[in-house]
C-alpha atoms as a PDB file:
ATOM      1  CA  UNK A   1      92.573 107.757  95.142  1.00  0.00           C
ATOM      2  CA  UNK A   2      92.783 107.300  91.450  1.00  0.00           C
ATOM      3  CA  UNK A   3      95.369 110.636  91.652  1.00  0.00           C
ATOM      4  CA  UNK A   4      97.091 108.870  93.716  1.00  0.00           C
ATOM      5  CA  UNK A   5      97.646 105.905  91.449  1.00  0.00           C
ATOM      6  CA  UNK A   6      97.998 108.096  88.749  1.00  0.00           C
ATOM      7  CA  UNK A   7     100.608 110.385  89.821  1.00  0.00           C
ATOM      8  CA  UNK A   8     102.702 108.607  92.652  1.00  0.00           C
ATOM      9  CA  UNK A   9     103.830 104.956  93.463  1.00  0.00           C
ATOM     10  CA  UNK A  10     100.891 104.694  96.783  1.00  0.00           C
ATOM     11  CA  UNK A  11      98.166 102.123  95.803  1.00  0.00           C
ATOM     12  CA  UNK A  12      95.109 101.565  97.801  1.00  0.00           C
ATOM     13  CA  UNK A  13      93.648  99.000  97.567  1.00  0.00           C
ATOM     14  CA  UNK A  14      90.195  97.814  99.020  1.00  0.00           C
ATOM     15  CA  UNK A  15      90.336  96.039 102.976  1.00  0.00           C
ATOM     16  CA  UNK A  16      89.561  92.563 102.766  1.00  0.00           C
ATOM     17  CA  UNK A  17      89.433  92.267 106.790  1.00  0.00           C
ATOM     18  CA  UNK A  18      93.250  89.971 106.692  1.00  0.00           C
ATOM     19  CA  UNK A  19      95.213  93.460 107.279  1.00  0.00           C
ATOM     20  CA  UNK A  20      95.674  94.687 110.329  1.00  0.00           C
ATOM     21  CA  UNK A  21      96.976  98.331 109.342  1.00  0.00           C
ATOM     22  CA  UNK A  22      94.357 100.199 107.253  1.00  0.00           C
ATOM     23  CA  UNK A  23      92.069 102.955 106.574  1.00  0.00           C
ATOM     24  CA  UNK A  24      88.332 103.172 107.209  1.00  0.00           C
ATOM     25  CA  UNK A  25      86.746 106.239 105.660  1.00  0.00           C
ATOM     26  CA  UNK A  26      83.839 107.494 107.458  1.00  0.00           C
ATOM     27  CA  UNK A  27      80.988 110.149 106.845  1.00  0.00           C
ATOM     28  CA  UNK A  28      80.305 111.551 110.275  1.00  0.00           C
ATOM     29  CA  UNK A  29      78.779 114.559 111.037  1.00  0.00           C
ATOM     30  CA  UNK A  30      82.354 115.761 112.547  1.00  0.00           C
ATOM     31  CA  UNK A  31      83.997 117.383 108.841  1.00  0.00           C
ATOM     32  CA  UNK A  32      87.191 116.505 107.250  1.00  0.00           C
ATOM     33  CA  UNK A  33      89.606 114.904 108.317  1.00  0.00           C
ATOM     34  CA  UNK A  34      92.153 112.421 109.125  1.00  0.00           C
ATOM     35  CA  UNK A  35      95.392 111.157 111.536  1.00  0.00           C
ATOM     36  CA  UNK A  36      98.893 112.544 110.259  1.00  0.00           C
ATOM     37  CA  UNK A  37     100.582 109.285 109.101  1.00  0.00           C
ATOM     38  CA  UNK A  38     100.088 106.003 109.667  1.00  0.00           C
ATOM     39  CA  UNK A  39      99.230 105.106 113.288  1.00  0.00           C
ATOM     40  CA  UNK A  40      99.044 101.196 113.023  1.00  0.00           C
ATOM     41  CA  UNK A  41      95.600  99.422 113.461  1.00  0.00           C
ATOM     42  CA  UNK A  42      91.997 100.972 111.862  1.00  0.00           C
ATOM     43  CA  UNK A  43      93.114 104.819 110.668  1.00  0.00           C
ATOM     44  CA  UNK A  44      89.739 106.658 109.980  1.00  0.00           C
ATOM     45  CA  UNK A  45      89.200 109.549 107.967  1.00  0.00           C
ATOM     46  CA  UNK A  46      86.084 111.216 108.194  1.00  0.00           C
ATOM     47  CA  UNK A  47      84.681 112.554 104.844  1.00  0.00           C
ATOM     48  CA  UNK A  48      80.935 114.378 105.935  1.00  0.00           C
ATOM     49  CA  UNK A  49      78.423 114.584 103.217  1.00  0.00           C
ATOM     50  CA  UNK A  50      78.420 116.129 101.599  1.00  0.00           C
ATOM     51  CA  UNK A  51      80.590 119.140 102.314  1.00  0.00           C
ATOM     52  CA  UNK A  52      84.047 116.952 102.080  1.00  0.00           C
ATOM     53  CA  UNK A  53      82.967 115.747  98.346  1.00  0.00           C
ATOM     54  CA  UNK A  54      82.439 118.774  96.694  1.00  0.00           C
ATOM     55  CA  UNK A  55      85.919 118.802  95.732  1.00  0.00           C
ATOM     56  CA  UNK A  56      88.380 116.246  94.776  1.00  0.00           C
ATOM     57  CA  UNK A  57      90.927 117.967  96.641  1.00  0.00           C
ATOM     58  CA  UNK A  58      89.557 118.083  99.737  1.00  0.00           C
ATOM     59  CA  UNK A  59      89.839 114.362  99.493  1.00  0.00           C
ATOM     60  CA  UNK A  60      93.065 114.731  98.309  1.00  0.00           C
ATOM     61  CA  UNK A  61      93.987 116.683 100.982  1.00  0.00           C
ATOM     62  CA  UNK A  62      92.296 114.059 103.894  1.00  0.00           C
ATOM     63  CA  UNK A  63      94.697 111.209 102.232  1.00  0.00           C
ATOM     64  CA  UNK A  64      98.139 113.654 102.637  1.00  0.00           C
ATOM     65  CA  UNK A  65      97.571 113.542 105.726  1.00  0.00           C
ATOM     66  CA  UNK A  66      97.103 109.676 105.975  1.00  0.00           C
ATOM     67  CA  UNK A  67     100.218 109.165 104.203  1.00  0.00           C
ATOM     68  CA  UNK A  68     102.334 111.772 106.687  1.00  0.00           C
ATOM     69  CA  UNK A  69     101.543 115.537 105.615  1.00  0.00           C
ATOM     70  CA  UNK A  70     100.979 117.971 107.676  1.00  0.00           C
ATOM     71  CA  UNK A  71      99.401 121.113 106.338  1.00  0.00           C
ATOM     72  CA  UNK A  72     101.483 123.646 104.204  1.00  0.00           C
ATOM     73  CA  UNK A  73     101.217 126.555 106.330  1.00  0.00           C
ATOM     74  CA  UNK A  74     102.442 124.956 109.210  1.00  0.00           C
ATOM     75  CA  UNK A  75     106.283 124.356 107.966  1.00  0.00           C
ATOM     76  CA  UNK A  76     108.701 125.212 110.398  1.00  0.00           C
ATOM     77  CA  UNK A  77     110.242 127.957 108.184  1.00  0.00           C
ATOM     78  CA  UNK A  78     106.497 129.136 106.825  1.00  0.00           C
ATOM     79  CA  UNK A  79     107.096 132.920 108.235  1.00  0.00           C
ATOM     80  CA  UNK A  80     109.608 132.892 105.532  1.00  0.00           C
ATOM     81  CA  UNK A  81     106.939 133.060 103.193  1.00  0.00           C
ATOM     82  CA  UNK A  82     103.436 133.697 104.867  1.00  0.00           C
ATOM     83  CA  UNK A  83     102.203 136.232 107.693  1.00  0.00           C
ATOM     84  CA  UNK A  84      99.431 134.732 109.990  1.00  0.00           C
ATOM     85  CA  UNK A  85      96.585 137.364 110.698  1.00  0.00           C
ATOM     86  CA  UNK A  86      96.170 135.689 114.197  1.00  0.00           C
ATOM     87  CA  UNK A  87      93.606 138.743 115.260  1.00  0.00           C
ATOM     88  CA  UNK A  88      91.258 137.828 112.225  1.00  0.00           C
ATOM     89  CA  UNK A  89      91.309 133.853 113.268  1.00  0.00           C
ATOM     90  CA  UNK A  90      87.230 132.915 114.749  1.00  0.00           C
ATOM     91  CA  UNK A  91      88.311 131.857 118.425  1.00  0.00           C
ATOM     92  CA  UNK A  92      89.238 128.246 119.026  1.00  0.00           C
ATOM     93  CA  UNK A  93      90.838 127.448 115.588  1.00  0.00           C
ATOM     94  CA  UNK A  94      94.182 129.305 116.152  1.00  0.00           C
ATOM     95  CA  UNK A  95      95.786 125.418 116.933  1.00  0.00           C
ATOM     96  CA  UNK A  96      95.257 125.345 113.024  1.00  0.00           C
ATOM     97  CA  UNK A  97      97.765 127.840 112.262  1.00  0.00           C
ATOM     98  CA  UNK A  98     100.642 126.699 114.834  1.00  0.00           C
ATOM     99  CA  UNK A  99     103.981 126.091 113.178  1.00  0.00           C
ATOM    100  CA  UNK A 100     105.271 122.603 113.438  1.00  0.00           C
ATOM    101  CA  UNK A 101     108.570 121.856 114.714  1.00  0.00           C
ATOM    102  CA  UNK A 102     111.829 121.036 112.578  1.00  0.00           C
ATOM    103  CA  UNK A 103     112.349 116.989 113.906  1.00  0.00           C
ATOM    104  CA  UNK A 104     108.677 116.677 112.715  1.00  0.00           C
ATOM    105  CA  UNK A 105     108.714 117.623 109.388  1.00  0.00           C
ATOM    106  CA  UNK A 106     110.442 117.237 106.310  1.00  0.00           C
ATOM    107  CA  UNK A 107     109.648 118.833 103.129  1.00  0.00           C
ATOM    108  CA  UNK A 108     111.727 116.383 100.754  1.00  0.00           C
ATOM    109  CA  UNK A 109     113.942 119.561  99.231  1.00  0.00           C
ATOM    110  CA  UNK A 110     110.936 121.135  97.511  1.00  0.00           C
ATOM    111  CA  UNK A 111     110.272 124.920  97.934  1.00  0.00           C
ATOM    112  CA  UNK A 112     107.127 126.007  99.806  1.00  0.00           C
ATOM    113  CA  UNK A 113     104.078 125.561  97.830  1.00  0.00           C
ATOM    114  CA  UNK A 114     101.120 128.343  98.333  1.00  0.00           C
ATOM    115  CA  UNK A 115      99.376 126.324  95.785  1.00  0.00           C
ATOM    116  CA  UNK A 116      99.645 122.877  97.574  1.00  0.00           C
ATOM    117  CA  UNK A 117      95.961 121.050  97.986  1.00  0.00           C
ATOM    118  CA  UNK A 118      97.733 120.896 102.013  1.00  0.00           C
ATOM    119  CA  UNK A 119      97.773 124.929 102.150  1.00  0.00           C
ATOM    120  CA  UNK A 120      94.681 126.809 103.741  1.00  0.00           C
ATOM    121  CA  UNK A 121      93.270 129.400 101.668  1.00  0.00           C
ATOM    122  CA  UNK A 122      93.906 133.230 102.875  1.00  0.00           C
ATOM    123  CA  UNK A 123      90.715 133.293 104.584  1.00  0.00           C
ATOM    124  CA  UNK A 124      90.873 129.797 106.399  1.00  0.00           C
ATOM    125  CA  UNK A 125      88.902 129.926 109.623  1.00  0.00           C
ATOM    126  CA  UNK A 126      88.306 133.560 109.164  1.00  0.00           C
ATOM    127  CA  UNK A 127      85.758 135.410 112.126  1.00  0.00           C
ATOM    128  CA  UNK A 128      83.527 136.207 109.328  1.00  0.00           C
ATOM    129  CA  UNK A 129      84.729 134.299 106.079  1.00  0.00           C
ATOM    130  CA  UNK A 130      86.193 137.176 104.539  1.00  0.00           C
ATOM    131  CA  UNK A 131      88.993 138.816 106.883  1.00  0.00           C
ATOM    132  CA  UNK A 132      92.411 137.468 105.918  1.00  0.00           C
ATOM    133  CA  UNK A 133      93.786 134.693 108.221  1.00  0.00           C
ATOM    134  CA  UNK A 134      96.951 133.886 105.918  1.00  0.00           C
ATOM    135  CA  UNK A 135      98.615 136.583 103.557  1.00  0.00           C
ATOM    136  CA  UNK A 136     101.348 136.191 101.432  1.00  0.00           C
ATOM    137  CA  UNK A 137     105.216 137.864 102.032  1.00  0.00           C
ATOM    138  CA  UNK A 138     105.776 138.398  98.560  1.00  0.00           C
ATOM    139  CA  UNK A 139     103.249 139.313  95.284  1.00  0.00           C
ATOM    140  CA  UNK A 140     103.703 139.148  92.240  1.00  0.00           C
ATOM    141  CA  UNK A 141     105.861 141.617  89.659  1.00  0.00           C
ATOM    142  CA  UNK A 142     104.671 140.241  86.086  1.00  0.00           C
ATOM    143  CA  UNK A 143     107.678 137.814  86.598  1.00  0.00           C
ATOM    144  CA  UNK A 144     107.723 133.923  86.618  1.00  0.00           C
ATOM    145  CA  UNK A 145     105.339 133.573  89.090  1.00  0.00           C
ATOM    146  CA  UNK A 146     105.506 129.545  89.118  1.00  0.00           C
ATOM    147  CA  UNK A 147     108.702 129.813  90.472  1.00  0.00           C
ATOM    148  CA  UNK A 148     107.342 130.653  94.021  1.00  0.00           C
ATOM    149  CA  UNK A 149     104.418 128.133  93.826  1.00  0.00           C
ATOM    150  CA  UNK A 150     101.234 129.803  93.661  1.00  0.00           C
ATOM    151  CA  UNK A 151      98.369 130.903  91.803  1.00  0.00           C
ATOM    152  CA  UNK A 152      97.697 134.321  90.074  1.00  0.00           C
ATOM    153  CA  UNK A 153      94.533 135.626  90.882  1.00  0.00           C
ATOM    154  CA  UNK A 154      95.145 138.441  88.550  1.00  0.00           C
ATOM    155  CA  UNK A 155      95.391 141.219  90.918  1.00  0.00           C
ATOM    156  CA  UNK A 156      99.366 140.708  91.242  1.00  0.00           C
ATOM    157  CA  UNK A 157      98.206 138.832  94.574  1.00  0.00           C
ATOM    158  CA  UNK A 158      99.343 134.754  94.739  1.00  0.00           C
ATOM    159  CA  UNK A 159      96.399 132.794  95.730  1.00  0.00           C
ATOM    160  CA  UNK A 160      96.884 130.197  98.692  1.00  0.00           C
ATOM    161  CA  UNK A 161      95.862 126.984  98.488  1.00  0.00           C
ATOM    162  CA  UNK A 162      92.973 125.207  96.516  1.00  0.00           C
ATOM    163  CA  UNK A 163      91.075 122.123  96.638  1.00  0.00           C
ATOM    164  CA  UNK A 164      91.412 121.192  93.126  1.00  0.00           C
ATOM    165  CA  UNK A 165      93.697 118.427  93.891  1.00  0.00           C
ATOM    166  CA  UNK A 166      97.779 117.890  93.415  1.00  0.00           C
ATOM    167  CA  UNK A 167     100.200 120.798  92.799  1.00  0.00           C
ATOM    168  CA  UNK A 168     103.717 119.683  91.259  1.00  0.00           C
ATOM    169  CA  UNK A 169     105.161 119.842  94.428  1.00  0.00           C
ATOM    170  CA  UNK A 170     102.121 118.174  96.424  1.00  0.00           C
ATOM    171  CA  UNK A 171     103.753 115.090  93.965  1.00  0.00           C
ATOM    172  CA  UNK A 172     107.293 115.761  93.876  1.00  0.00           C
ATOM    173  CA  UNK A 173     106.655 115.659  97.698  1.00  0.00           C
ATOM    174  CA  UNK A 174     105.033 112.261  98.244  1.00  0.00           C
ATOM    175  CA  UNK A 175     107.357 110.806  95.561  1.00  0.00           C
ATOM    176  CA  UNK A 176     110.363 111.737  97.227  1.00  0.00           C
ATOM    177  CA  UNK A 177     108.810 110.761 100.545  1.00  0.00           C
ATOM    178  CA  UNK A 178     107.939 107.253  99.183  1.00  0.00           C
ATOM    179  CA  UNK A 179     110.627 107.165  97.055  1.00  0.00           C
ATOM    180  CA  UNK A 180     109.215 106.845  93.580  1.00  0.00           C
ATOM    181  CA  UNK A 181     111.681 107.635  91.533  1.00  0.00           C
ATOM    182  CA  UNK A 182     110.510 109.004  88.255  1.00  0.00           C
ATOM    183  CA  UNK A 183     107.460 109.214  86.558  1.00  0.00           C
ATOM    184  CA  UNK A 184     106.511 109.546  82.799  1.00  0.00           C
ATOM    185  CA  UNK A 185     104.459 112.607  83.275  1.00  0.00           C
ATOM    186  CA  UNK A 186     105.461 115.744  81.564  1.00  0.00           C
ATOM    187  CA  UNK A 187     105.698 118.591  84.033  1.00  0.00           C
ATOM    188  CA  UNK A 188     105.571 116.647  87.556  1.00  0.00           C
ATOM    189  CA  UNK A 189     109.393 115.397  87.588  1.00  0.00           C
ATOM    190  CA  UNK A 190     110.545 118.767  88.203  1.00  0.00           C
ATOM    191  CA  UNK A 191     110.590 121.676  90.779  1.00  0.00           C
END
């Protein structure tokens, strides 16, 4: 949460039982995860120990959702930019990799974003953890490779998603969503 108040204009703050929209986070034995948006009334995410904590972004991640974003890979125009490997995808998780529709989602003018904290990595809900479920369209030439919004893994190869926590445009995103307006921090004002 502290990225949060860090890096956009959403505060948190802790339930003092007078508010009757909120967020309970849980620890159930059920995973990650959370509602997309705010559905009025108690909102739980579930955050199961400790699997969910090992990262910051995975937390991160849980609270996108909250606040209205749906995952990366599932923007309308995502074939653009990403091939799903349905084949390789363990059976009953392929509803993970479905495409939103355009009325549903807005992406605030920023680019797609393989290194958004909301993108599944390239072996997300693999049949064996290792076959690729999600492989990028383009790789990387030795050019600018921030431009397209990923990660080099050093094999010319642009590494999807990571539970780190915020990429640029995981920010620029929420800001322009909530509009923000501009921050003082170097780097995260821009595309």
């Amino acid at each position: 949460m502290d990225d949060y108040h860090k890096y956009t204009c959403i505060r948190f703050k802790p339930y003092t039982g007078e508010e009757s929209d909120y967020i309970r986070i849980t620890a159930g034995n059920t995973g990650c995860w959370s509602s997309v948006g705010r559905i009025g009334g108690r909102q739980d995410i579930n955050l199961q120990v400790p699997g969910c904590l090992t990262q910051k972004g995975t937390v991160v991640h849980e609270l996108m959702h909250a606040v209205g974003f749906l995952h990366e890979h599932s923007r309308y125009e995502r074939d653009e930019y990403v091939d799903i490997l349905w084949n390789n995808i363990a059976q009953g998780h392929a509803h993970n990799f479905n495409k939103a529709v355009p009325e549903v989602t807005h992406a605030f003018g920023v680019g797609y974003d393989y290194g958004s904290v909301m993108h599944y990595s390239s072996t997300a809900f693999s049949r064996n953890n290792q076959l690729k479920t999600i492989v990028p369209k383009r790789q990387l030439d030795g050019g600018i490779f921030d431009l397209i919004g990923g990660v080099f893994q050093g094999n010319n190869e642009v590494k999807l998603g990571q539970r780190e926590g915020f990429s640029k445009k995981d920010i620029l995103k929420i800001r322009r969503m909530y509009n923000c307006g501009k921050r003082d921090i170097i780097g995260y004002d821009n595309e």
